[in-house]
Every structure is written in C-alpha cells, then in structure tokens.
Protein backbone atom coordinates (compact mmCIF):
# COMPACT_ATOMS: atom_id res chain seq x y z
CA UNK A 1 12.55 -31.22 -42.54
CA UNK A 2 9.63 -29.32 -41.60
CA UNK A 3 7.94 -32.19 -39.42
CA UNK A 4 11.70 -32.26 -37.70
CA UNK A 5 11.71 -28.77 -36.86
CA UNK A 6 8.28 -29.04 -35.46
CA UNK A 7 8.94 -32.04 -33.08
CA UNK A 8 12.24 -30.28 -32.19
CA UNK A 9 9.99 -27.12 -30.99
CA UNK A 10 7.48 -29.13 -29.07
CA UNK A 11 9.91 -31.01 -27.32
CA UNK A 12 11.50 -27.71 -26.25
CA UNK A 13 8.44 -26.58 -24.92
CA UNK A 14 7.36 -29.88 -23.09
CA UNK A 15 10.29 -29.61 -21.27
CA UNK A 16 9.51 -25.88 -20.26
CA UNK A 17 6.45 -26.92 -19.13
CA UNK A 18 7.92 -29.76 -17.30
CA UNK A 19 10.49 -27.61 -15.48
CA UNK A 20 8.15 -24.75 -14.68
CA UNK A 21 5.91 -27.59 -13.48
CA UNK A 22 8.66 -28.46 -10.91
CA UNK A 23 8.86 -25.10 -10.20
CA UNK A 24 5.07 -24.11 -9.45
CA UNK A 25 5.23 -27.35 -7.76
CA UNK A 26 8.02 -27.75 -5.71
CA UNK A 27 10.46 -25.05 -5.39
CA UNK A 28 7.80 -21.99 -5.13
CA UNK A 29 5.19 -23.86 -2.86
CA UNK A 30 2.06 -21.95 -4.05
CA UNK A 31 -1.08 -23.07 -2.68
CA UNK A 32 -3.30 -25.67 -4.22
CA UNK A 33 -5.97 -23.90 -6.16
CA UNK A 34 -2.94 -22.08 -7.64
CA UNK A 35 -1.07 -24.42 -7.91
CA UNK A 36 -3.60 -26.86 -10.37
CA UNK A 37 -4.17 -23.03 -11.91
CA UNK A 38 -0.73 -22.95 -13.36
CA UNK A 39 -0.60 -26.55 -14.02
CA UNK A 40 -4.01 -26.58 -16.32
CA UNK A 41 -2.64 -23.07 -18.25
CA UNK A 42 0.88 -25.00 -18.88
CA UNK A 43 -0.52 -28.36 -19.61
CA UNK A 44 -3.39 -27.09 -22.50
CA UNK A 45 -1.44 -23.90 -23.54
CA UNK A 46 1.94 -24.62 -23.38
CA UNK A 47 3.36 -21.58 -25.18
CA UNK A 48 1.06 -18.83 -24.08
CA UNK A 49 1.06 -20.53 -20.62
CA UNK A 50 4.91 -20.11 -20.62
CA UNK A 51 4.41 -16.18 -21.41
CA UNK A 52 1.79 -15.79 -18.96
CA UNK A 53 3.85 -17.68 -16.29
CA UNK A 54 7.07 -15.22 -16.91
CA UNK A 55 4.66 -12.00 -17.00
CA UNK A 56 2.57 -12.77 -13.74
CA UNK A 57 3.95 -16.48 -12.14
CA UNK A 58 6.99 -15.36 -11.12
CA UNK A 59 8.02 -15.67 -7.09
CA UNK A 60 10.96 -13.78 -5.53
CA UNK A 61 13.85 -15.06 -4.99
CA UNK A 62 13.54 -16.67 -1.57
CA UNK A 63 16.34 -14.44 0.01
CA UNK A 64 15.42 -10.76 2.13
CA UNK A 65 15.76 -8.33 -0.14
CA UNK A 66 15.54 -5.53 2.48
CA UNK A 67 18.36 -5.73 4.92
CA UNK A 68 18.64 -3.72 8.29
CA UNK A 69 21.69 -1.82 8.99
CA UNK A 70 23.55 -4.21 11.45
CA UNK A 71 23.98 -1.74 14.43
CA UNK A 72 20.21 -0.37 13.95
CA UNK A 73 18.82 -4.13 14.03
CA UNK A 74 19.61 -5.12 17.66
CA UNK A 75 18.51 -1.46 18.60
CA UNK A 76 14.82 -1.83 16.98
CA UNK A 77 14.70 -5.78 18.47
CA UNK A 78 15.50 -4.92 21.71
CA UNK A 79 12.81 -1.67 21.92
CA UNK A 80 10.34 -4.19 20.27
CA UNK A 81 10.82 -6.35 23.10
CA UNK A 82 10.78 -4.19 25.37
CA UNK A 83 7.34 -2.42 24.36
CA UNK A 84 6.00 -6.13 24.19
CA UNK A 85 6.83 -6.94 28.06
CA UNK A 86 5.49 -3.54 28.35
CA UNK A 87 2.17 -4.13 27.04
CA UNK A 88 2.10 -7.74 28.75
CA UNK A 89 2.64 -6.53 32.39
CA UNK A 90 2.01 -2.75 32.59
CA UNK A 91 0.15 -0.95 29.56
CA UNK A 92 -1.05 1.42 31.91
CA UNK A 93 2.38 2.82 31.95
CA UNK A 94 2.01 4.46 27.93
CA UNK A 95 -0.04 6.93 29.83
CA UNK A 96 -2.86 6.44 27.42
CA UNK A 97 -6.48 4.47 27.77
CA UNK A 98 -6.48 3.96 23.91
CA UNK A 99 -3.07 2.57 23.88
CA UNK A 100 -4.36 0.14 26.73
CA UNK A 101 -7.61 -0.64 25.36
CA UNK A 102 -5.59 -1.87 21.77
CA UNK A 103 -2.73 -3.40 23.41
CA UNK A 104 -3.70 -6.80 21.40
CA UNK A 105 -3.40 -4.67 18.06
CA UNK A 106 -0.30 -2.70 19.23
CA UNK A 107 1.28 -6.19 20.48
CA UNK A 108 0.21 -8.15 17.16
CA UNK A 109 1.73 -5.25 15.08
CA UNK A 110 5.01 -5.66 17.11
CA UNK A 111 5.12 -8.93 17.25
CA UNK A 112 4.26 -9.50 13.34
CA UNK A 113 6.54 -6.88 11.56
CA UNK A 114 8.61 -5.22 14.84
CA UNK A 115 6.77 -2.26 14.25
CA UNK A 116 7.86 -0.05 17.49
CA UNK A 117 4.92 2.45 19.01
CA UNK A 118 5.59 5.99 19.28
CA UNK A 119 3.43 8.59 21.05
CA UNK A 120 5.52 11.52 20.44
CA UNK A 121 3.77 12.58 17.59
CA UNK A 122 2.06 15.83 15.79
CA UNK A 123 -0.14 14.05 13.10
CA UNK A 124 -2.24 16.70 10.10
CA UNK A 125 -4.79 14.80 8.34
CA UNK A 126 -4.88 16.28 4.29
CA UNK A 127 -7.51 15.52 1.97
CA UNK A 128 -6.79 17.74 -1.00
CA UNK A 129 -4.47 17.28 -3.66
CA UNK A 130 -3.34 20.85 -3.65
CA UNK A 131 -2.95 21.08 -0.28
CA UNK A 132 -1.06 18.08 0.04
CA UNK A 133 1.36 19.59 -2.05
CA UNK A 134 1.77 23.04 -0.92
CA UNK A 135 3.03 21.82 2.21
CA UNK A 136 4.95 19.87 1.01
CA UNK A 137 6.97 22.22 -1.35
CA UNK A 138 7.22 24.52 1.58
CA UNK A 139 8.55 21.97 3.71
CA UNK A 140 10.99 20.83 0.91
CA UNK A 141 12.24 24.33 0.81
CA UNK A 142 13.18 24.41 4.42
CA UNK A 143 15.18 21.29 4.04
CA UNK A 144 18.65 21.92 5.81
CA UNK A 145 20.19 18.52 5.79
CA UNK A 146 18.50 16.04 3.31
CA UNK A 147 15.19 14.88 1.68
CA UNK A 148 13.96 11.33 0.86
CA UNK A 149 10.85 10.83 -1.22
CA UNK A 150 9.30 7.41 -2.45
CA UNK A 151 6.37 7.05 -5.26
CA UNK A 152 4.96 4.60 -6.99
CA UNK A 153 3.81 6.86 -9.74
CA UNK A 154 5.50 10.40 -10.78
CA UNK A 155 4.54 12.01 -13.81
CA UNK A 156 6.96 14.28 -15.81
CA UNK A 157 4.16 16.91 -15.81
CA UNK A 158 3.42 20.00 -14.25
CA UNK A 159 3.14 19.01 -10.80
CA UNK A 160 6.26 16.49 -11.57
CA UNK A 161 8.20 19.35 -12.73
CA UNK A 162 7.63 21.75 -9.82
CA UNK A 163 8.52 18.45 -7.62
CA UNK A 164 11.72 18.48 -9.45
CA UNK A 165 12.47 22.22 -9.46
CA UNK A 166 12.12 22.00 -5.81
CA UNK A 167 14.03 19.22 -5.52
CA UNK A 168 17.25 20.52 -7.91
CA UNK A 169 17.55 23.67 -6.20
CA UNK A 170 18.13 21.65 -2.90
CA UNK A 171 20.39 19.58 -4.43
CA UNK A 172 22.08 22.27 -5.78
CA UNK A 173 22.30 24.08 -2.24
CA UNK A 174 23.96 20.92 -0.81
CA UNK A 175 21.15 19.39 0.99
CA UNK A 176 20.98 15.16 0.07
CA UNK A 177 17.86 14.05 -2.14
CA UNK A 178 16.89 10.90 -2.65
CA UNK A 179 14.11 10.13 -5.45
CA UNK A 180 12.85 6.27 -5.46
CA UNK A 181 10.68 5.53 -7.33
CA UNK A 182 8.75 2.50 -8.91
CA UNK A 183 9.81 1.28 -12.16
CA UNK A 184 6.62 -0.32 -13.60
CA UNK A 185 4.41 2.89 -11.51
CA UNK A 186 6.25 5.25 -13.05
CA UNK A 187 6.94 4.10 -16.53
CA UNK A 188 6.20 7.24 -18.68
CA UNK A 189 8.63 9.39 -16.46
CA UNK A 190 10.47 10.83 -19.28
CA UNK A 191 14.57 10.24 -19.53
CA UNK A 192 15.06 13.96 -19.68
CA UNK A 193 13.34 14.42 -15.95
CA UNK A 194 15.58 12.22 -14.32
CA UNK A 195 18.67 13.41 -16.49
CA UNK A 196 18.37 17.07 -15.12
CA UNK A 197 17.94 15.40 -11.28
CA UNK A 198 20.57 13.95 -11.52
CA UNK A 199 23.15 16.61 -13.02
CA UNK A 200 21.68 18.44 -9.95
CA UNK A 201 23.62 16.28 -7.79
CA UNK A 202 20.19 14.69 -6.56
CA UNK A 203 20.58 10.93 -6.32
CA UNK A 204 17.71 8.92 -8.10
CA UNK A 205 17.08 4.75 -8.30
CA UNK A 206 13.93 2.70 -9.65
CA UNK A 207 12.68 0.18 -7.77
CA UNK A 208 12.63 -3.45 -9.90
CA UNK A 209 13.65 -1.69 -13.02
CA UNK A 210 13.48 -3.67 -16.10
CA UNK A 211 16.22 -5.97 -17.04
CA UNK A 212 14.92 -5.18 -21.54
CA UNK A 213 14.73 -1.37 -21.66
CA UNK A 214 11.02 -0.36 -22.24
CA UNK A 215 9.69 -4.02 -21.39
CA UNK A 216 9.34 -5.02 -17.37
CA UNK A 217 7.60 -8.32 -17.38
CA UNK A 218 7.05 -8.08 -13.35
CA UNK A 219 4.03 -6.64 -13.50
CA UNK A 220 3.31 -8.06 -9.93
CA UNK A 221 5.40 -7.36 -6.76
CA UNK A 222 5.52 -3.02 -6.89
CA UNK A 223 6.43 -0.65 -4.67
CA UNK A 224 2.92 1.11 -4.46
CA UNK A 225 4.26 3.11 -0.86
CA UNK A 226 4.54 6.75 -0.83
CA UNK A 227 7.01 8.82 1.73
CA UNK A 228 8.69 11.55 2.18
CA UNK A 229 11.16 12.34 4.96
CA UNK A 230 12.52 15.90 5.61
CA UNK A 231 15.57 16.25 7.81
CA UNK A 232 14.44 13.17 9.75
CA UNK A 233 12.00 15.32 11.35
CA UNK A 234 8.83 15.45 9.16
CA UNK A 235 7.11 12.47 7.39
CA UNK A 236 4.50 12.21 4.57
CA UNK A 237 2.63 8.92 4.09
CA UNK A 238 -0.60 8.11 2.77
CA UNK A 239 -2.13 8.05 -0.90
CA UNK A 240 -1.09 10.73 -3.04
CA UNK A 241 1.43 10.23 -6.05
CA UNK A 242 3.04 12.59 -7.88
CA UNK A 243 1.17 14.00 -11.15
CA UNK A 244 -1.60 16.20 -12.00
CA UNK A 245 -4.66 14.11 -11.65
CA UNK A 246 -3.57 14.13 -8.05
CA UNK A 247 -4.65 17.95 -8.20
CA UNK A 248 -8.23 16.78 -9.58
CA UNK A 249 -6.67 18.23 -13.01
CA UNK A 250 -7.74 14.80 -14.86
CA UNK A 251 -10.65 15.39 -16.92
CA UNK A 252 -12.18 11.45 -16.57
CA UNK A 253 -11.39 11.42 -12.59
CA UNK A 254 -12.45 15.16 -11.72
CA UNK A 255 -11.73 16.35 -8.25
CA UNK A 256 -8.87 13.55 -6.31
CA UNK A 257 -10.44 13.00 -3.32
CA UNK A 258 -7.85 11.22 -1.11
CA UNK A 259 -6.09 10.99 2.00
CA UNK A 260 -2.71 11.30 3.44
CA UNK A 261 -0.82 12.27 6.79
CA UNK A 262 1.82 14.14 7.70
CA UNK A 263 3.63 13.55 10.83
CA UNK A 264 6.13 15.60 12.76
CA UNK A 265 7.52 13.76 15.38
CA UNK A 266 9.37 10.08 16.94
CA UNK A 267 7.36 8.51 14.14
CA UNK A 268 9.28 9.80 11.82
CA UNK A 269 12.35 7.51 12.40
CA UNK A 270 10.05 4.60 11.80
CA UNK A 271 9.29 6.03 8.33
CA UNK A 272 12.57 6.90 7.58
CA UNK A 273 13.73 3.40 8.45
CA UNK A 274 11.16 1.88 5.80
CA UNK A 275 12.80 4.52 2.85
CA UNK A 276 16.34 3.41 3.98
CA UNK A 277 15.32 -0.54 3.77
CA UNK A 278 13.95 0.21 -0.15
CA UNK A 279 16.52 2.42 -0.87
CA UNK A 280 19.40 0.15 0.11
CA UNK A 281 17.71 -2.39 -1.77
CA UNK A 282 17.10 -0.61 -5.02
CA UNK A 283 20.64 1.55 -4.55
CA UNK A 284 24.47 0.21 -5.19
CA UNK A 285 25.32 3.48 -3.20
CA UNK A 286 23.71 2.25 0.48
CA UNK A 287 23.40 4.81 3.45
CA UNK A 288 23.97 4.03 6.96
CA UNK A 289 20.31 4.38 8.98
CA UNK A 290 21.80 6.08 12.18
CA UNK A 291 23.09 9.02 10.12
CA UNK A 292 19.70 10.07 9.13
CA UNK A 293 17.84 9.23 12.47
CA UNK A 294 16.58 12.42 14.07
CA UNK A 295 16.02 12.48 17.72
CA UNK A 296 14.86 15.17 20.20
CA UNK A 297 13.43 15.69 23.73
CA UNK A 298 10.93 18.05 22.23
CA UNK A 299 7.19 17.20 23.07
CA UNK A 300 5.41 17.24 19.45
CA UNK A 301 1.95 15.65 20.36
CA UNK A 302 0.57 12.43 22.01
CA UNK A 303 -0.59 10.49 19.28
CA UNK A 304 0.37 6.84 19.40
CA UNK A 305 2.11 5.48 15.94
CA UNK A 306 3.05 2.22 14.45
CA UNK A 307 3.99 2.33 10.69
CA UNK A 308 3.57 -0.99 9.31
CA UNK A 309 4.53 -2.38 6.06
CA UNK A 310 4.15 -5.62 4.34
CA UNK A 311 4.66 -7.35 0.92
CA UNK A 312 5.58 -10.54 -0.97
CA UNK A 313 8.87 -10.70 1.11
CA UNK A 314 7.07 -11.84 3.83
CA UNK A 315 4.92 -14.90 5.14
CA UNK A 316 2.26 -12.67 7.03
CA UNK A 317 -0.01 -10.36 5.32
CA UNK A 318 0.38 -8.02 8.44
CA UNK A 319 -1.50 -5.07 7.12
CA UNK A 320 -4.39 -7.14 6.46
CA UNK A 321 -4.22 -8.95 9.17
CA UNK A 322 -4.08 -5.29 11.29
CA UNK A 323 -7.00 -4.20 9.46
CA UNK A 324 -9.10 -7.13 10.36
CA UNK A 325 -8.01 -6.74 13.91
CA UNK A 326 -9.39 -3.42 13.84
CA UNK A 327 -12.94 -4.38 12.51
CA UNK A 328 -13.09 -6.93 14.71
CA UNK A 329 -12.36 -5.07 18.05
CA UNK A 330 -15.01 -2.66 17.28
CA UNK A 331 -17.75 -2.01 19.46
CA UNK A 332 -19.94 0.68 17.51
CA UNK A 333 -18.99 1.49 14.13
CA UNK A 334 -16.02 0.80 11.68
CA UNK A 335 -15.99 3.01 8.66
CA UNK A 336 -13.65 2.11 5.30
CA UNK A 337 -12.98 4.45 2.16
CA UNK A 338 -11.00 2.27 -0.38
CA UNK A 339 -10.84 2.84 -4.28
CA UNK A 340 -11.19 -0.88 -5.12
CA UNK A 341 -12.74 -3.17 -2.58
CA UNK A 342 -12.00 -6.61 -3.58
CA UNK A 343 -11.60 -8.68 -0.52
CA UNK A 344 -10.22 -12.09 0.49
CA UNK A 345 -12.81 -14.50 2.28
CA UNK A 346 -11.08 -13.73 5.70
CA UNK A 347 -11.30 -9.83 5.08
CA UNK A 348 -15.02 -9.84 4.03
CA UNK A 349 -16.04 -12.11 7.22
CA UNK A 350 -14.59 -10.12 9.34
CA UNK A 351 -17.15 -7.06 8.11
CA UNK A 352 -19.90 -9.62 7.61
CA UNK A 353 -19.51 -10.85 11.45
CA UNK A 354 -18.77 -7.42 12.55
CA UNK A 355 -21.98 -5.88 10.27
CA UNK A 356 -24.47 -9.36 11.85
CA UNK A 357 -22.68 -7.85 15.42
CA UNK A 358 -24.25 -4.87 15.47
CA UNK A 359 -21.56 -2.75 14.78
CA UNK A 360 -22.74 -0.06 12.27
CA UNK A 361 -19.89 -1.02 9.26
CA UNK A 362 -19.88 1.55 6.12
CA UNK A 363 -17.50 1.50 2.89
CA UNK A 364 -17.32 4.20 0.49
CA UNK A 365 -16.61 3.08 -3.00
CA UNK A 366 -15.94 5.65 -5.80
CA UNK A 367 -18.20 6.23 -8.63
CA UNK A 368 -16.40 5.64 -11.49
CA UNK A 369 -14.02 3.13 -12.25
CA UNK A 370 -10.36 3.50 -13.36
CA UNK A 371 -10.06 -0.19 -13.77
CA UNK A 372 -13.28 -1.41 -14.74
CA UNK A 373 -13.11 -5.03 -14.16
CA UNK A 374 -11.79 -4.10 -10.55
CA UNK A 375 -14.50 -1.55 -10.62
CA UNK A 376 -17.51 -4.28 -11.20
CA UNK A 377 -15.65 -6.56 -8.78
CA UNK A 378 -16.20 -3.89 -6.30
CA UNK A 379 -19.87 -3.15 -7.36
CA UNK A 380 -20.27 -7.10 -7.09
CA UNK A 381 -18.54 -6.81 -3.05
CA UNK A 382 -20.07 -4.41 -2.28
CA UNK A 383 -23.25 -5.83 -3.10
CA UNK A 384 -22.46 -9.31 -0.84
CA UNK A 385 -22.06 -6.81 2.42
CA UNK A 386 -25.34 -5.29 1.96
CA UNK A 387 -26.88 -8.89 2.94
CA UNK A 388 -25.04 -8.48 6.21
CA UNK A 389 -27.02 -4.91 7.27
CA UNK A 390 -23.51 -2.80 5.95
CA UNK A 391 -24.09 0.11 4.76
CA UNK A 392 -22.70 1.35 1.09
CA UNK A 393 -21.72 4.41 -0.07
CA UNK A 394 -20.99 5.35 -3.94
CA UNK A 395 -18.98 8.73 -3.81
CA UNK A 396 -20.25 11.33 -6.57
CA UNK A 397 -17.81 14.45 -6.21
CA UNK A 398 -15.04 13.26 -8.44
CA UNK A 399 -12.56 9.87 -7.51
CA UNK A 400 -12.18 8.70 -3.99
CA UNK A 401 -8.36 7.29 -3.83
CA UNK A 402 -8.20 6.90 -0.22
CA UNK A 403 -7.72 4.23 1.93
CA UNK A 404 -8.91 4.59 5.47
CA UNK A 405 -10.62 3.15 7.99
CA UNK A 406 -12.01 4.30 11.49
CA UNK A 407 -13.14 2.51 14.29
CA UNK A 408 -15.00 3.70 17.74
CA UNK A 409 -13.22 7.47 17.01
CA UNK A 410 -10.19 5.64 19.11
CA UNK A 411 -8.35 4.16 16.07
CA UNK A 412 -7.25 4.10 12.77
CA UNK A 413 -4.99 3.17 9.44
CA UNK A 414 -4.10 5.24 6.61
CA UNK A 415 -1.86 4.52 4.29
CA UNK A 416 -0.90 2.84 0.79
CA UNK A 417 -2.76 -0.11 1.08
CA UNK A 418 -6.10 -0.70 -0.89
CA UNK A 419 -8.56 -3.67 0.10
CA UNK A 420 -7.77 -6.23 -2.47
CA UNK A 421 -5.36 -8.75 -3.38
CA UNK A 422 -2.55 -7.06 -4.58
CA UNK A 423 -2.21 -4.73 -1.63
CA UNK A 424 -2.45 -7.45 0.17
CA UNK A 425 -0.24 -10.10 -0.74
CA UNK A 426 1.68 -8.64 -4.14
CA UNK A 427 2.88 -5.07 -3.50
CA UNK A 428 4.63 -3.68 -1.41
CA UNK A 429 2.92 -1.32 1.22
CA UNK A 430 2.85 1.12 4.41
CA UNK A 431 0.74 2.00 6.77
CA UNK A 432 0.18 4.28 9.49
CA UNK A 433 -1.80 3.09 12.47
CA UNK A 434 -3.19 5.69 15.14
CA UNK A 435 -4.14 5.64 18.10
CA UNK A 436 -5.52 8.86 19.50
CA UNK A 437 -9.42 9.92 19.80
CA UNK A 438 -8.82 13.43 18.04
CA UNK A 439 -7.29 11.94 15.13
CA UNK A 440 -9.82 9.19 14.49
CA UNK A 441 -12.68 11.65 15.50
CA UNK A 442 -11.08 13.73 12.45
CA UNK A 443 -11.24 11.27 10.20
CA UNK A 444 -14.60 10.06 11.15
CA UNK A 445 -15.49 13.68 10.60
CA UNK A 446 -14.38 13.35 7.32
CA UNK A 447 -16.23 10.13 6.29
CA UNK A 448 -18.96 12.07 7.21
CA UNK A 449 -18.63 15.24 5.17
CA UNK A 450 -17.68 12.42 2.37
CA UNK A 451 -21.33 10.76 2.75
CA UNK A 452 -22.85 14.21 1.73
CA UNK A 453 -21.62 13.88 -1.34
CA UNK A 454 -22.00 10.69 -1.84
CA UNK A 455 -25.33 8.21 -2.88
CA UNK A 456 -26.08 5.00 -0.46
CA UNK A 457 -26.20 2.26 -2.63
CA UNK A 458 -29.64 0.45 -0.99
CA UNK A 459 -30.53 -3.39 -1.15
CA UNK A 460 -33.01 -2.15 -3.21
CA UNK A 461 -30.88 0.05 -5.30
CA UNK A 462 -28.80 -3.03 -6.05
CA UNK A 463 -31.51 -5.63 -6.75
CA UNK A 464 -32.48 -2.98 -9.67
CA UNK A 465 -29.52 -3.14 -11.46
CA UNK A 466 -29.38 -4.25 -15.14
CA UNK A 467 -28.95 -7.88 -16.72
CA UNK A 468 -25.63 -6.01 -18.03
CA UNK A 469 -24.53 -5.02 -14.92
CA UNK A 470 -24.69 -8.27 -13.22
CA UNK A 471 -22.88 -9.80 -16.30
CA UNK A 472 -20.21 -7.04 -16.20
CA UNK A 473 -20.36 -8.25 -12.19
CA UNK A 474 -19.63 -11.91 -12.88
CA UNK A 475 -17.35 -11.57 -15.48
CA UNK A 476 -15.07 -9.12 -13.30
CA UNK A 477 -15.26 -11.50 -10.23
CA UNK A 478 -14.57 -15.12 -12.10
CA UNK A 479 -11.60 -12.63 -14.15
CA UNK A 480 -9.89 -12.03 -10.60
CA UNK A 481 -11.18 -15.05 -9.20
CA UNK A 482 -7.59 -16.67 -10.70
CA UNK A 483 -5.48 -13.54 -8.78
CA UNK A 484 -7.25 -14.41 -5.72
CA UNK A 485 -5.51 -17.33 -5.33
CA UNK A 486 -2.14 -16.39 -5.85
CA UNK A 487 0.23 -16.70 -2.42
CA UNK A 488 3.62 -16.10 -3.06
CA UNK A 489 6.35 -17.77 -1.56
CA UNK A 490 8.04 -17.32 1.60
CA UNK A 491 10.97 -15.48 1.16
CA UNK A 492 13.92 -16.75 3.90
C-alpha cells in the first residue's frame, strides 16, 4: 500500500515537472542559460525545484497590465511623435544646447517608452531624510484638490504615522488621497494603519497583494517606484521610502544618505501619468487621467525632463539601456552612487570602455551592507572596474541609498532604479532624466562633498583583502550568478 502511494506521488510530480518543463520551455521563452537552469533544478530536485519555480520562476501573464486612458493615449502618441520629428529636423528649436547635444538620448527615451520631454520645469535636489520629509508634509498640507503617493516600503512607525496623520486630516477636509503601495515592500504595515486611512475617507490599494493572507510567493516583479503628486502641480521622485531609517534613525544604517527630486512644473503630468497607470492597475475603483492633469502657462524653470519607467511588462530594459547611453556619450567624467552595484555584462562594458576612454568614471558604494551577499557582489564589481583605471569610492558617513549618476555637468538620472538585475529587468521602476547644466553641476557638487566622507578603495587596497573576503566575493557572485540570467517574458 505504501509502495502504491509512493509511485502515485512520484508520478504526480513527474508530471509537474513535465508541464513546468513545457512551460520554462515553450510558453515563457526564457533565455537559454535560464532556461537549462530551471530544467537541471526540476529534473534532480523535483519537489523543491517545483517550490522554488512557484516562489521565483514565475512570468507575468503575457497581457499589459498597465492600460492608458483611451482619450490620453492618442494625446501622449501624437506629442511623442511630434518631439521625435522635432529632434530629427530642428532640435535647435527646444531653445537649449544640452537638449541638442542629447537629442540621441532624448529620441531613444521617446522612442523606447514614449517618454515626452518637458522643459518647463523647477527641479530641488534633497539629500536628507528629514528634509525630504518636511517638505513634503508642508506641501501635503497645502493640498487643495488631491494627493497621490506611491512606496515600495512604508513603515507603521513614527515617520509612517505622521505620513498618515497628514494624510487623514486631508482626507477628512475633502481633498482625494491615494496611498499605493507595494505588497511584498511593505509587508509589516500593520492592519490598524491602513484601517484608520481608510475610515478617513483616504483611498488605499497594494500593489500584487498576496492571493494566501500573510504568504506572497512573488517575491520577484515589485513596485520598488516612489511618487508623490500634489494637486497635479508638484512631484516627488527619487529614493526615499517611508519609515524611520529613512531619517538615519536606524541604529545598523546610521545617517540615510540618499537622493531624491522634487519637481514643480510640466513634468509633473508625466509623473502623475505613471501613478494613474499603477493605480488603475492595482485599483477596481479606476480614475480618469485628464481629471488630474494640471496645466498652466506659468514659466516654472528650464530644465528639460523625461520620466522613464520600465519593468518586466516590457521587452526593453529602457532605464538601463538610458543609463548606458549616458556613460557612453560622455566626454570627461561620469559619476554613479548606487547602493548595490551588480551589473549585467552590457552595463559594466559600457564603464570599462568608457573608464579605457579616458573618461574619468567613479562609483560610490556604501560601506556596509544591508544584503550581504549583494554587498560582496558589489565589493567583487567593484573590484573588476578598478582594472579599467575607474575610480572607487566606499562611503563611511552612514548608508548611501542613492542612485545617481552625472555626466559632463550637462546630464543626469535619478530615480528608483539601482544598478543590478532586479532594477533592471524584475521590478518595476522610474526615473527622472535631466537635462540642464545647473542641475547636474548640483549633483556633481554633491558627489563631491560625498567623496569627503568617503575612502577610495585603491588597486592596492583591494589586492590586500583577506582569503575570507575573496571567498565571501565568490560565493556572493556564483549565488547571483543564477538571477543574472533570468529574462522574463515579453508581455503582449
């Protein structure tokens, strides 16, 4: 009876493998390394493979999950076209030598995810956690008409509770909030926090909640972005969350050294357009864009915009691929702050050529790790640039979070996205590209002040470090060596 029973279960899970076999193989078109990956793990462990496969194998659905409002589409097309024609015949007419000199970036960015320029724009660069957030509170308590705010992680702590005192007493005053946030990201936000939102007449949704209560096997495909629109008038993006070791009030992390942007200006609608996209996806009650589109004749600023965004919806990995662009079209000097630097081959060529080039490349890494296997994958990176004549930095006054980079003091990204494989090809992301001298001089500026607290991590330096090191080095990389690989499918 026993032996029956037995044979009964591992013909069950022959045919699981079998079928997810089909799957890896056909239906979700991975690419080959992954797809002999998955293929190995469910041919010599079928029943662990299966669990792994469910918890980090799974593809999208191959449908678009964010869906433009119909009379908005043809609207954004047509002014996409339009600035590409532009940028083809007559750049000179944007009024700008910047906007001229990266017309290939502006038109790839365009072109790739019909990401419309704007030069109307005000942009404030803001480093600190605290003053992130004063601002912002202020600016939530001007709100007249409605707020929309997207985090990966908020924290039902201090900080998360003056977020949501703000918040409820707008709600309560009739203005329209809108609190998305992501499900796996913000897993310990307590029941009792969104409870009270909500009987404040603010509207709240998680992004890919979990279909078991307490147990959301998609550990891959998150909505790491971070907005926040005011009145359709002011925009926050960049990469602060929500909770008080965003305030440098973690004891492990110390000061939260990171960077975001706020924007006042035609920018704006671009940002609000990527909330309404996630919102309608992750909402049964959907909102029509042109009723929360703000537009004026009023001159804000003249610094050129694109807010890009990418993810596993998509075949391109267009912030990447924006980013290289970048390094690539430098002439002097590129500098990159990123919390984990884990590149793909193309990324880390494109410093290595741009490093052998002359052009003076330099990445600050933090100095501590909040993942440790990413952190000695980014050690291990870091130490493969160094061969190329880049130049490392290890930052010492607390944990860098930020993810920048600078070129020529003409150009720049912030935004959500960190240099490594998940940002690039299994979360979902935003990011702001500029195009003005004063802004990237600012954040050059920054790097800068950054280095002064900071250690240069030396060939020398690196050839010193311990057996241990190198094995915690190897082991990291080979761990994510398997991640790497993964491409998800095309979505259609």
């Amino acid at each position: 009876m026993f032996d029956f029973q037995l044979s009964t279960l591992l013909g069950f899970v022959s045919i699981i493998n079998i079928l997810l076999a089909i799957i890896v193989i056909f239906l979700e078109r991975r690419n080959v390394s992954a797809t002999w990956a998955w293929l190995l793990i469910l041919y010599f462990t079928p029943i662990l493979g299966f669990i792994l496969y469910i918890i980090f194998g799974q593809n999208l659905s191959r449908r678009r999950i964010f869906k433009w409002d119909k009379q908005v589409q043809p609207y954004i097309k047509q002014a996409v076209r339009t600035q590409m024609e532009q940028l083809e015949t007559n750049p000179a007419q944007f009024q700008s030598s910047i906007i001229e000199e990266y017309r290939d970036l502006i038109y790839m960015n365009l072109n790739h995810d019909e990401a419309p320029l704007t030069q109307n724009n005000e942009v404030q660069i803001l480093t600190d956690g605290q003053q992130k957030f004063d601002l912002l509170l202020k600016d939530i308590e001007s709100a007249k008409e409605h707020i929309h705010m997207l985090y990966y992680i908020i924290r039902s702590d201090e900080l998360g509770e003056k977020i949501a005192q703000a918040l409820m007493k707008k709600a309560k005053e009739g203005v329209e909030v809108r609190l998305l946030y992501d499900d796996r990201g913000s897993r310990k936000l307590t029941r009792s926090f969104i409870h009270k939102l909500r009987q404040s007449g603010a509207l709240l949704e998680p992004f890919f909640p979990a279909k078991i209560p307490f147990l959301n096997l998609r550990i891959n495909y998150r909505n790491h972005r971070k907005l926040v629109i005011i009145d359709g008038r002011i925009g926050y993006i960049g990469g602060f969350n929500i909770g008080n070791e965003y305030l440098g009030l973690h004891p492990k992390f110390g000061y939260w050294r990171d960077t975001h942007l706020k924007i006042i200006g035609d920018s704006v609608n671009n940002i609000q357009s990527r909330f309404m996209l996630d919102w309608n996806q992750a909402s049964k009650q959907k909102v029509a864009f042109m009723d929360y589109y703000y537009f004026s004749k009023k001159t804000y600023g003249d610094t050129g915009v694109q807010i890009v965004s990418t993810g596993p919806d998509t075949e391109w990995e267009k912030i990447k691929n924006g980013l290289i662009k970048t390094i690539l079209s430098a002439k002097k000097y590129v500098y990159l702050q990123t919390p984990y630097f884990i590149p793909d081959d193309s990324f880390l060529e494109a410093l290595r050529i741009a490093s052998l080039s002359g052009v003076d490349v330099r990445v600050m890494i933090p100095n501590k790790p909040d993942h440790p296997f990413v952190y000695w994958a980014t050690y291990s990176y870091a130490g493969e640039l160094l061969k190329a004549g880049a130049k490392i930095y290890i930052y010492q006054h607390g944990f860098l979070h930020a993810k920048t980079i600078v070129a020529d003091g003409k150009v720049a990204s912030v935004g959500t996205t960190n240099i490594d494989v998940r940002s690039f090809r299994l979360n979902f992301e935003v990011n702001a590209f500029l195009y003005h001298s004063d802004t990237a001089e600012q954040l050059t500026a920054i790097f800068e002040e950054d280095v002064l607290h900071s250690t240069e991590l030396t060939p020398a330096l690196y050839m010193q470090r311990s057996f241990y090191i190198r094995l915690k080095e190897s082991v990291s990389r080979s761990s994510l060596r398997f991640c790497r690989k993964q491409k998800p499918a095309r979505l259609f």
